[in-house]
C-alpha atoms as a PDB file:
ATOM      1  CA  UNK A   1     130.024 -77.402  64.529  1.00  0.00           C
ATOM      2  CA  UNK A   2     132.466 -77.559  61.276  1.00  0.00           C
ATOM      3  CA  UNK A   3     131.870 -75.597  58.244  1.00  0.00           C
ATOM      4  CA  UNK A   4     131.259 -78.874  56.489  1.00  0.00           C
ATOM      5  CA  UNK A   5     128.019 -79.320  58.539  1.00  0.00           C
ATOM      6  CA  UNK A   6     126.354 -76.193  57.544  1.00  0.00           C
ATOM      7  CA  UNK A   7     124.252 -75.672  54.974  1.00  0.00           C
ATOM      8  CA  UNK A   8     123.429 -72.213  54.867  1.00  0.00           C
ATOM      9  CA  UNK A   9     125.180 -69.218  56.709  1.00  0.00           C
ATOM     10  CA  UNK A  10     124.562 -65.533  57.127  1.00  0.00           C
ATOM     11  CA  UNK A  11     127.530 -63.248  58.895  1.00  0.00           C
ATOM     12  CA  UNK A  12     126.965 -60.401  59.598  1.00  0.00           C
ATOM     13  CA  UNK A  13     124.227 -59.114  57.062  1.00  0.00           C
ATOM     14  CA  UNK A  14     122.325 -56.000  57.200  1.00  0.00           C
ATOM     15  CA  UNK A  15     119.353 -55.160  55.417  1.00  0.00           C
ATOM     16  CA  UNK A  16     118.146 -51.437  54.257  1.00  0.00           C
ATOM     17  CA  UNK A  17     115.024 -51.367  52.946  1.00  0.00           C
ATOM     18  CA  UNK A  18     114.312 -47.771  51.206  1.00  0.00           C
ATOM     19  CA  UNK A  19     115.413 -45.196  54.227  1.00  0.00           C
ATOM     20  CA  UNK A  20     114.593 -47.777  56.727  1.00  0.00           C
ATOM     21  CA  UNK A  21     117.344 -50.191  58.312  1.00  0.00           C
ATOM     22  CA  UNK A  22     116.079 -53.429  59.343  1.00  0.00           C
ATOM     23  CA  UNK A  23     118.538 -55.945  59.310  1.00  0.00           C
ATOM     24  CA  UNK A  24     121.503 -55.360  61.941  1.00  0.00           C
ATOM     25  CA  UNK A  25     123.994 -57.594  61.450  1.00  0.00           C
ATOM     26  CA  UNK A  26     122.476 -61.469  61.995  1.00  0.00           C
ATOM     27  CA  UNK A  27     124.592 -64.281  62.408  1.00  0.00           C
ATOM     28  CA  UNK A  28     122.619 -67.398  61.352  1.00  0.00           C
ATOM     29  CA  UNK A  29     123.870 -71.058  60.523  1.00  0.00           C
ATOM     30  CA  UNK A  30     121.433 -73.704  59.741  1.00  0.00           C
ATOM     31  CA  UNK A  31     123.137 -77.263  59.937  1.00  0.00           C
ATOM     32  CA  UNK A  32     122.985 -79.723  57.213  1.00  0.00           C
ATOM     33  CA  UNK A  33     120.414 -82.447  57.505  1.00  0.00           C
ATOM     34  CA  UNK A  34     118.643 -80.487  60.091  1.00  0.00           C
ATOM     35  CA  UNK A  35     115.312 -78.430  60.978  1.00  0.00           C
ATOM     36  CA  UNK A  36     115.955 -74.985  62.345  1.00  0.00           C
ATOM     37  CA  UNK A  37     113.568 -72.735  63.694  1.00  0.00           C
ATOM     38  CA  UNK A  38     113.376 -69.033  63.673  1.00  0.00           C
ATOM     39  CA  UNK A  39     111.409 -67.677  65.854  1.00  0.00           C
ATOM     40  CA  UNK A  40     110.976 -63.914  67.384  1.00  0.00           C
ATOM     41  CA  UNK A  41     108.566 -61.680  68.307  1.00  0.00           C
ATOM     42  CA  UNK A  42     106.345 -59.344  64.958  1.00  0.00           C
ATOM     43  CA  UNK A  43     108.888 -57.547  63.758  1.00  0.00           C
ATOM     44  CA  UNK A  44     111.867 -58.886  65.202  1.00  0.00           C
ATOM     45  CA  UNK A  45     113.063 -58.639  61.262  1.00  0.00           C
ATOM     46  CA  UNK A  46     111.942 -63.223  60.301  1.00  0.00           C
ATOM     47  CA  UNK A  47     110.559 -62.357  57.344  1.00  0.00           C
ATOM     48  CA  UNK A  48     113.037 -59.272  56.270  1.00  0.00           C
ATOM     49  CA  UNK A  49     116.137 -62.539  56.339  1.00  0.00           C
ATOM     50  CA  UNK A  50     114.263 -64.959  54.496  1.00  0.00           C
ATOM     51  CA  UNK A  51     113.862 -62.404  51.607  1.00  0.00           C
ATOM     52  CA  UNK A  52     117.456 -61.462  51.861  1.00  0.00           C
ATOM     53  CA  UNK A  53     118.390 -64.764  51.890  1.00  0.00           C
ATOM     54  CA  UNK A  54     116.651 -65.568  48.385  1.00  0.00           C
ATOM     55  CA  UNK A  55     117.917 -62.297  46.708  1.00  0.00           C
ATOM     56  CA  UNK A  56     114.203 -60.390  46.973  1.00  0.00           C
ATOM     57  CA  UNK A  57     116.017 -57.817  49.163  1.00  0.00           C
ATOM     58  CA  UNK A  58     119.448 -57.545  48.752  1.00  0.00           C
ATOM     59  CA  UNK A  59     121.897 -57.569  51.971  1.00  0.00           C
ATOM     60  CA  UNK A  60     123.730 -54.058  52.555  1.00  0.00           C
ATOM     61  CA  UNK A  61     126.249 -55.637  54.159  1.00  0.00           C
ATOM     62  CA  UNK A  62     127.768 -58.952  55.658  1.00  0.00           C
ATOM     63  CA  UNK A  63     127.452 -62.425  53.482  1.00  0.00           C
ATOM     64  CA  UNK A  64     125.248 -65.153  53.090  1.00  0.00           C
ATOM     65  CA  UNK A  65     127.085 -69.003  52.094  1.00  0.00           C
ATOM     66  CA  UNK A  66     124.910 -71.507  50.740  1.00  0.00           C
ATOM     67  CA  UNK A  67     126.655 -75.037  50.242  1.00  0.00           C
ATOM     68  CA  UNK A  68     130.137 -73.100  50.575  1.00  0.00           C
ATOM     69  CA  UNK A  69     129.375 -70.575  47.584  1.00  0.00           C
ATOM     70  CA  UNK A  70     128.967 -66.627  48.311  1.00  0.00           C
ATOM     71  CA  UNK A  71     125.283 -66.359  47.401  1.00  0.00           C
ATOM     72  CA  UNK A  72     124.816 -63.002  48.584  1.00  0.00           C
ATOM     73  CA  UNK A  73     124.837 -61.031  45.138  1.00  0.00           C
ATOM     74  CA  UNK A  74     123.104 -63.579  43.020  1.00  0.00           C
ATOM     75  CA  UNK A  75     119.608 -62.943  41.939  1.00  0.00           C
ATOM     76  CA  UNK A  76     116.959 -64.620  43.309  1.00  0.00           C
ATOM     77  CA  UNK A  77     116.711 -66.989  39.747  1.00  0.00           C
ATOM     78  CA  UNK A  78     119.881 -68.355  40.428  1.00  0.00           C
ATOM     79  CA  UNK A  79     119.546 -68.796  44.275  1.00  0.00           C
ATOM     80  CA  UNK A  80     116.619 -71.151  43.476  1.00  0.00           C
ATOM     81  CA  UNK A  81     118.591 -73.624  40.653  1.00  0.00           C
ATOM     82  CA  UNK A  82     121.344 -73.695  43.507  1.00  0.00           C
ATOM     83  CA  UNK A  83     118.339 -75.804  45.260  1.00  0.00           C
ATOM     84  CA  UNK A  84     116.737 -73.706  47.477  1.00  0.00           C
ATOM     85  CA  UNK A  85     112.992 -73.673  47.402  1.00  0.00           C
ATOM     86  CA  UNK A  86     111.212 -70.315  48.953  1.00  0.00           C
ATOM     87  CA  UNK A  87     107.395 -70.684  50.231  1.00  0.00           C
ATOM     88  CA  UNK A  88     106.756 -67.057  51.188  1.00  0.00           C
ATOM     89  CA  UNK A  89     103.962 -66.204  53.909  1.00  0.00           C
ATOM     90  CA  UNK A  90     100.926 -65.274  51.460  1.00  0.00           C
ATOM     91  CA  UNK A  91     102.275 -68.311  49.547  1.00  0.00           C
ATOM     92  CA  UNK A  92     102.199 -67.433  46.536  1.00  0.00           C
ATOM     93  CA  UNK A  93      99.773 -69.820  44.605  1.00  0.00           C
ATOM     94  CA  UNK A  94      98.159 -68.665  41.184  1.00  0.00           C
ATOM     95  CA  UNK A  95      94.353 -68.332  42.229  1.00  0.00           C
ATOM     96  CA  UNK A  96      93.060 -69.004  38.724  1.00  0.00           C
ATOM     97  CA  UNK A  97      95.103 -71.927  38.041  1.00  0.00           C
ATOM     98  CA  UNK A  98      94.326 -75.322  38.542  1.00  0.00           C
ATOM     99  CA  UNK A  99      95.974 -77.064  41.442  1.00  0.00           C
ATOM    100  CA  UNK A 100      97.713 -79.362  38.611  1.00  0.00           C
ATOM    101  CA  UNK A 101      98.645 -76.255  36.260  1.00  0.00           C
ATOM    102  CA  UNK A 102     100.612 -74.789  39.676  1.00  0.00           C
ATOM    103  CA  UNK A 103     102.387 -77.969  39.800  1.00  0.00           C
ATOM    104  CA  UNK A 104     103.498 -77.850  36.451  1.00  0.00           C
ATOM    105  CA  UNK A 105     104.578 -74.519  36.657  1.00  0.00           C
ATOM    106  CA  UNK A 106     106.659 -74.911  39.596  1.00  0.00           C
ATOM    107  CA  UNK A 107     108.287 -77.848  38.387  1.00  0.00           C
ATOM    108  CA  UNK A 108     110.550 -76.027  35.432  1.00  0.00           C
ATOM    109  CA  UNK A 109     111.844 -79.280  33.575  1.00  0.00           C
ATOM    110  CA  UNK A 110     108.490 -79.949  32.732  1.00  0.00           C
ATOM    111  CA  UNK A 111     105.691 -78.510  30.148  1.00  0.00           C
ATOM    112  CA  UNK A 112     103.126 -81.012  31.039  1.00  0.00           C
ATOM    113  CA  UNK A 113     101.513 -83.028  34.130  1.00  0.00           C
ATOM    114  CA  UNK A 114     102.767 -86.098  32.668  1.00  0.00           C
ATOM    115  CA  UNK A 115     106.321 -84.621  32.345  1.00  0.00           C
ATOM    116  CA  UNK A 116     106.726 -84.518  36.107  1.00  0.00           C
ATOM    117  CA  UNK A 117     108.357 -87.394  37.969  1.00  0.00           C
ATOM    118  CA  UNK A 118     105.948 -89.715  38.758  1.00  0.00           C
ATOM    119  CA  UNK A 119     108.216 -91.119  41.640  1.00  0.00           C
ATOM    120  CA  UNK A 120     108.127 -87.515  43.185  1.00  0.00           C
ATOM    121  CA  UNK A 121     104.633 -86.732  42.347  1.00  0.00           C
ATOM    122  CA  UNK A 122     103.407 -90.106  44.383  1.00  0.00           C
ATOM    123  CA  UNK A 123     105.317 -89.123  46.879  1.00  0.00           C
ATOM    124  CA  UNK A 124     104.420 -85.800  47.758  1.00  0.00           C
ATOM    125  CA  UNK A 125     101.036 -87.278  47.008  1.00  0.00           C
ATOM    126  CA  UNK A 126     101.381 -89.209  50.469  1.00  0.00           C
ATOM    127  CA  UNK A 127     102.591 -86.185  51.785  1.00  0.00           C
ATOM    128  CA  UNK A 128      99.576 -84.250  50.989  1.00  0.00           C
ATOM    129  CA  UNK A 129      96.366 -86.121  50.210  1.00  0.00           C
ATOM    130  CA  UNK A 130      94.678 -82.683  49.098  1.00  0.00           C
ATOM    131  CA  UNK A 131      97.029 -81.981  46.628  1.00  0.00           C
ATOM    132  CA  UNK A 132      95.957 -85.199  44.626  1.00  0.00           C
ATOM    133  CA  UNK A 133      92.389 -85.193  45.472  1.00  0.00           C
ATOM    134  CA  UNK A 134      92.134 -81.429  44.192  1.00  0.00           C
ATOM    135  CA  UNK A 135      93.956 -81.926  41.326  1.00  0.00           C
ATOM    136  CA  UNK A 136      91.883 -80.388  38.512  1.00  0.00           C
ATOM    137  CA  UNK A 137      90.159 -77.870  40.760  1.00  0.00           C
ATOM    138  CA  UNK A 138      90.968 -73.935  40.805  1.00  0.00           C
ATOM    139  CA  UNK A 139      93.592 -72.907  43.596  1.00  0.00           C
ATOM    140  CA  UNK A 140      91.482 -70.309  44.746  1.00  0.00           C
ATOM    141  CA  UNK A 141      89.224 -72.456  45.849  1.00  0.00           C
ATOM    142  CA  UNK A 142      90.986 -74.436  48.034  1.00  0.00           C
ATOM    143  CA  UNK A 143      90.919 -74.116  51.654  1.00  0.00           C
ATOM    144  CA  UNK A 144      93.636 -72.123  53.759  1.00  0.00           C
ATOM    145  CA  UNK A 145      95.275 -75.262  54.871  1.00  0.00           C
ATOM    146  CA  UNK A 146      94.646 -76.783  51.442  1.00  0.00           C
ATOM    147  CA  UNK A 147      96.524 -73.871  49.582  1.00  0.00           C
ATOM    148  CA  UNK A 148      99.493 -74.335  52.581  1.00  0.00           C
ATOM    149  CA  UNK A 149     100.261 -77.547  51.247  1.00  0.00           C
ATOM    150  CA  UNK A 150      99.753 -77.113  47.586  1.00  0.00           C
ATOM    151  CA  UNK A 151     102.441 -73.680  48.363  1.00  0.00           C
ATOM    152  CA  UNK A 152     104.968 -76.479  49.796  1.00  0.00           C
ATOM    153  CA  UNK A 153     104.368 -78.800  47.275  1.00  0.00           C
ATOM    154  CA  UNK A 154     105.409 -76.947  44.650  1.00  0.00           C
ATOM    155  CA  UNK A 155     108.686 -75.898  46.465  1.00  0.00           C
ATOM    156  CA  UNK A 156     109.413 -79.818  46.582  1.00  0.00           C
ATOM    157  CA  UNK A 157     108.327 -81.053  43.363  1.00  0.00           C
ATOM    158  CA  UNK A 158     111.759 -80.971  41.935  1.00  0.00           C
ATOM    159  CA  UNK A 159     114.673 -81.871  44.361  1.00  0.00           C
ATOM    160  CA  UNK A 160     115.914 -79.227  46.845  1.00  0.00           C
ATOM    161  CA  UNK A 161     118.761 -78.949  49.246  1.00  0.00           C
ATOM    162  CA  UNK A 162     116.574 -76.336  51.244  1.00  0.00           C
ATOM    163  CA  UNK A 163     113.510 -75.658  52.112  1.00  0.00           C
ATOM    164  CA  UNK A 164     112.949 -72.082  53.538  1.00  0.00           C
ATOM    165  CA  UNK A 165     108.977 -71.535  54.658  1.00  0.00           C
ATOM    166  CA  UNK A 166     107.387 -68.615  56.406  1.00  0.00           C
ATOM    167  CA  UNK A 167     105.219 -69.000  58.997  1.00  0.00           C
ATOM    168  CA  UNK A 168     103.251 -71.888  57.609  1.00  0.00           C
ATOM    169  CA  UNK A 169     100.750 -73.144  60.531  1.00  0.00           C
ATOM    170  CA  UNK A 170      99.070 -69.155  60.208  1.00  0.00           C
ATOM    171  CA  UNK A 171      95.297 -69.792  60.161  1.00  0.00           C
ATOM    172  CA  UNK A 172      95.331 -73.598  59.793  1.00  0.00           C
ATOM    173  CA  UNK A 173      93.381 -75.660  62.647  1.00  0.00           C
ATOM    174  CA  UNK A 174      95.034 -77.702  64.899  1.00  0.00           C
ATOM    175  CA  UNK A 175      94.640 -81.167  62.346  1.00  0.00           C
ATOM    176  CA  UNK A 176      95.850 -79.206  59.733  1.00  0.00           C
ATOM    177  CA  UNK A 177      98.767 -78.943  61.943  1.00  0.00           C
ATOM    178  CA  UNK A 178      99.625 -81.932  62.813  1.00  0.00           C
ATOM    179  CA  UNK A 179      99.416 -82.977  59.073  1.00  0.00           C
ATOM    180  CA  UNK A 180     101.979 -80.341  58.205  1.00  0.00           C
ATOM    181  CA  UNK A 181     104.758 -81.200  61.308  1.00  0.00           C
ATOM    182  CA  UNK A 182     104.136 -85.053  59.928  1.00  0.00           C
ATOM    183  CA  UNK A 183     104.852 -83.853  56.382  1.00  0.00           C
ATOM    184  CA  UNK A 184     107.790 -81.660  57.535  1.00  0.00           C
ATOM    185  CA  UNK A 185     108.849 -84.308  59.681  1.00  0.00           C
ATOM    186  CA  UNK A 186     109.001 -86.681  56.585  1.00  0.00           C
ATOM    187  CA  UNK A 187     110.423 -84.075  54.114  1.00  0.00           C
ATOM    188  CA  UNK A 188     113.373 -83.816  56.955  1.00  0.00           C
ATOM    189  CA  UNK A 189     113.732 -87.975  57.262  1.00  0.00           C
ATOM    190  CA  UNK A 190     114.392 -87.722  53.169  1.00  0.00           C
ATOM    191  CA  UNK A 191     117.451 -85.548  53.397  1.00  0.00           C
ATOM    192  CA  UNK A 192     115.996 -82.077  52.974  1.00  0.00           C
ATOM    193  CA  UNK A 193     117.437 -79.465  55.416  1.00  0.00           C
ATOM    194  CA  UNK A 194     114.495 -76.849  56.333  1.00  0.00           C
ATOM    195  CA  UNK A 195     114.502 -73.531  57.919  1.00  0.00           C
ATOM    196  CA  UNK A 196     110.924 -71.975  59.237  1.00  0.00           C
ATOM    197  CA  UNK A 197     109.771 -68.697  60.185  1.00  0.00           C
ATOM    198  CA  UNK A 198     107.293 -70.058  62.677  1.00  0.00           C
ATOM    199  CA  UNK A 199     104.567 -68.093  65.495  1.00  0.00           C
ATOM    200  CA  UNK A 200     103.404 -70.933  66.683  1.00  0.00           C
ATOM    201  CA  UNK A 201     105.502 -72.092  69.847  1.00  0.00           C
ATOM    202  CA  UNK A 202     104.208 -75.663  69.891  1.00  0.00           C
ATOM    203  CA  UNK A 203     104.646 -76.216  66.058  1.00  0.00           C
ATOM    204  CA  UNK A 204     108.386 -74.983  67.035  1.00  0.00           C
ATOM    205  CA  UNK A 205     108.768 -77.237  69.757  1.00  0.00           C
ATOM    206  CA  UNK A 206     107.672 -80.221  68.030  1.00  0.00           C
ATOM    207  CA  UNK A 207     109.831 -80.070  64.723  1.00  0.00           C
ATOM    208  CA  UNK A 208     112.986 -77.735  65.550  1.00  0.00           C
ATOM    209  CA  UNK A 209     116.608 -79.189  66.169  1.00  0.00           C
ATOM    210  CA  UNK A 210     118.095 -75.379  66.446  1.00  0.00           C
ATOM    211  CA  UNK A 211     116.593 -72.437  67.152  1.00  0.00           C
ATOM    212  CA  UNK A 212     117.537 -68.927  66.465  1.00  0.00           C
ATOM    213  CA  UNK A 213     115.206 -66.278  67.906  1.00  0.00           C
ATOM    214  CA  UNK A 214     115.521 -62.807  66.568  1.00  0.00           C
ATOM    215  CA  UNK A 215     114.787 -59.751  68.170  1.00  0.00           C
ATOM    216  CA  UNK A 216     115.505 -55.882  66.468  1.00  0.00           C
ATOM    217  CA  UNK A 217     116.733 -56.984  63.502  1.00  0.00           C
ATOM    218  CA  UNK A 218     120.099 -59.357  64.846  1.00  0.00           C
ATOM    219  CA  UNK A 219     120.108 -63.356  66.116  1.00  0.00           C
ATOM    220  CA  UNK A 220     120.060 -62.742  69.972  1.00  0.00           C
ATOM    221  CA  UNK A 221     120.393 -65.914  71.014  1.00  0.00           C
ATOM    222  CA  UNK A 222     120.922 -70.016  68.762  1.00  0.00           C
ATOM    223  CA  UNK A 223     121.089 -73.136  70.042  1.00  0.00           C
ATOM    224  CA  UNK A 224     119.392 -76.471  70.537  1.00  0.00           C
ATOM    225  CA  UNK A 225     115.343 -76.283  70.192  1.00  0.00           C
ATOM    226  CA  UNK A 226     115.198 -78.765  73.599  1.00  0.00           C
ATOM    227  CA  UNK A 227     116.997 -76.351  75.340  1.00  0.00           C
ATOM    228  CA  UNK A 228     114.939 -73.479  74.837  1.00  0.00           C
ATOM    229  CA  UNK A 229     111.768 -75.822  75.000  1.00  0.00           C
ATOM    230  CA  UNK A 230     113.130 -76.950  78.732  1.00  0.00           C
ATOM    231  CA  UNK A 231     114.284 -72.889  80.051  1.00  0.00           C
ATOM    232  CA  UNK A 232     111.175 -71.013  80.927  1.00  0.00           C
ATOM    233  CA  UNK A 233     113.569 -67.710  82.091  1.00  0.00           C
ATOM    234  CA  UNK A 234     114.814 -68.233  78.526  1.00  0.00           C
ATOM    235  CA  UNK A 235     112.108 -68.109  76.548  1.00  0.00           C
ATOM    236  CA  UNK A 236     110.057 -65.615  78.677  1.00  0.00           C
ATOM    237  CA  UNK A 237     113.098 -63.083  78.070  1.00  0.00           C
ATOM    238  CA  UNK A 238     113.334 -63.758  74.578  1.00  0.00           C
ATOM    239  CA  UNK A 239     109.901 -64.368  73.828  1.00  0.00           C
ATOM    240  CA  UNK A 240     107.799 -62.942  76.137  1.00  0.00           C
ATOM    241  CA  UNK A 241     105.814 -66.109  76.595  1.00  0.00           C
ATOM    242  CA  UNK A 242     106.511 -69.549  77.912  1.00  0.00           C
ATOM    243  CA  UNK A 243     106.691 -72.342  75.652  1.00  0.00           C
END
């Protein structure tokens, strides 16, 4: 794979956080155009390169490209108006704000609602019936998988190049599920290149192209989701479990 077909790329990055060292040196490229899993077992360090990727924790060593620019010593502000969209695990929604005020929030070039593309708002609309249908109601009150897809929406309501989610089938029921791989599955189809933190082996084996599977803090082993989908002695060494 060329340079020009990645997206994002970490070499080599470590992680301290405090006294405690929990990055060791990943290697991760996520291709253009592409979904890319990351999967590992609790702990394996998912979440710890997600945050280091947006700036939240910043890499001790190594360096992290994003579209061919050196991101790794920007702050997290500028990461995101390079395009790249976070939705953290506890996703982040303001409780006491209406599902419409989040919107607006998350979409910076606008003040109002009616400020908001209408094109994009539609569309993500589609996407997520709920979002629409809750519009004027209190986040808070929204279900689990309800808040899930207001937390992406937001991330998507202006443009992105990249999508970066953590873990985002955790606690939603199996129909939930399958209306968040159609939506990612979409969000893919319209250019967007996505990488997911992910627990769930079938949610992974439905939507990855690439995998990367962490374990103690490094990448130990990348390649094509099929692959690992087709290799039990793969993914039972890796994972402990069989897809």
């Amino acid at each position: 794979m060329s340079d020009g077909d990645l997206l994002l790329e970490l070499h080599g990055v470590h992680t301290h956080i405090g006294v405690y060292h929990i990055l060791h040196g990943v290697d991760l490229r996520v291709p253009r155009g592409q979904l890319t899993m990351l999967l590992g077992r609790n702990g394996a360090g998912k979440t710890t390169t997600l945050r280091t990727i947006m700036g939240l924790w910043q890499a001790s060593r190594g360096h992290i490209t994003f579209n061919g620019q050196n991101i790794t010593r920007l702050t997290t502000p500028r990461i995101a108006d390079l395009g790249i969209a976070y939705v953290p695990e506890n996703m982040g929604i303001f409780a006491d704000l209406t599902v419409k005020e989040n919107m607006v929030l998350a979409a910076r070039g606008a003040r109002t609602a009616a400020q908001i593309d209408t094109q994009r708002l539609e569309w993500i609309f589609k996407l997520f019936p709920a979002v629409e249908k809750f519009w004027n109601h209190p986040a808070g009150k929204l279900s689990g998988g309800q808040k899930q897809m207001l937390a992406v929406s937001r991330a998507i309501v202006e443009p992105r190049e990249l999508l970066i989610v953590d873990e985002p089938s955790k606690g939603l029921a199996p129909a939930i599920i399958n209306n968040m791989i159609e939506a990612f599955q979409q969000l893919k189809a319209s250019g967007v290149t996505i990488l997911l933190v992910e627990q769930n082996i079938n949610f992974a084996k439905r939507l990855g192209d690439t995998v990367a599977v962490m374990g103690d803090g490094r990448v130990e082993h990348a390649g094509s989701m099929a692959e690992l989908a087709a290799d039990e002695a793969l993914q039972q060494r890796l994972l402990g479990l069989s897809l």
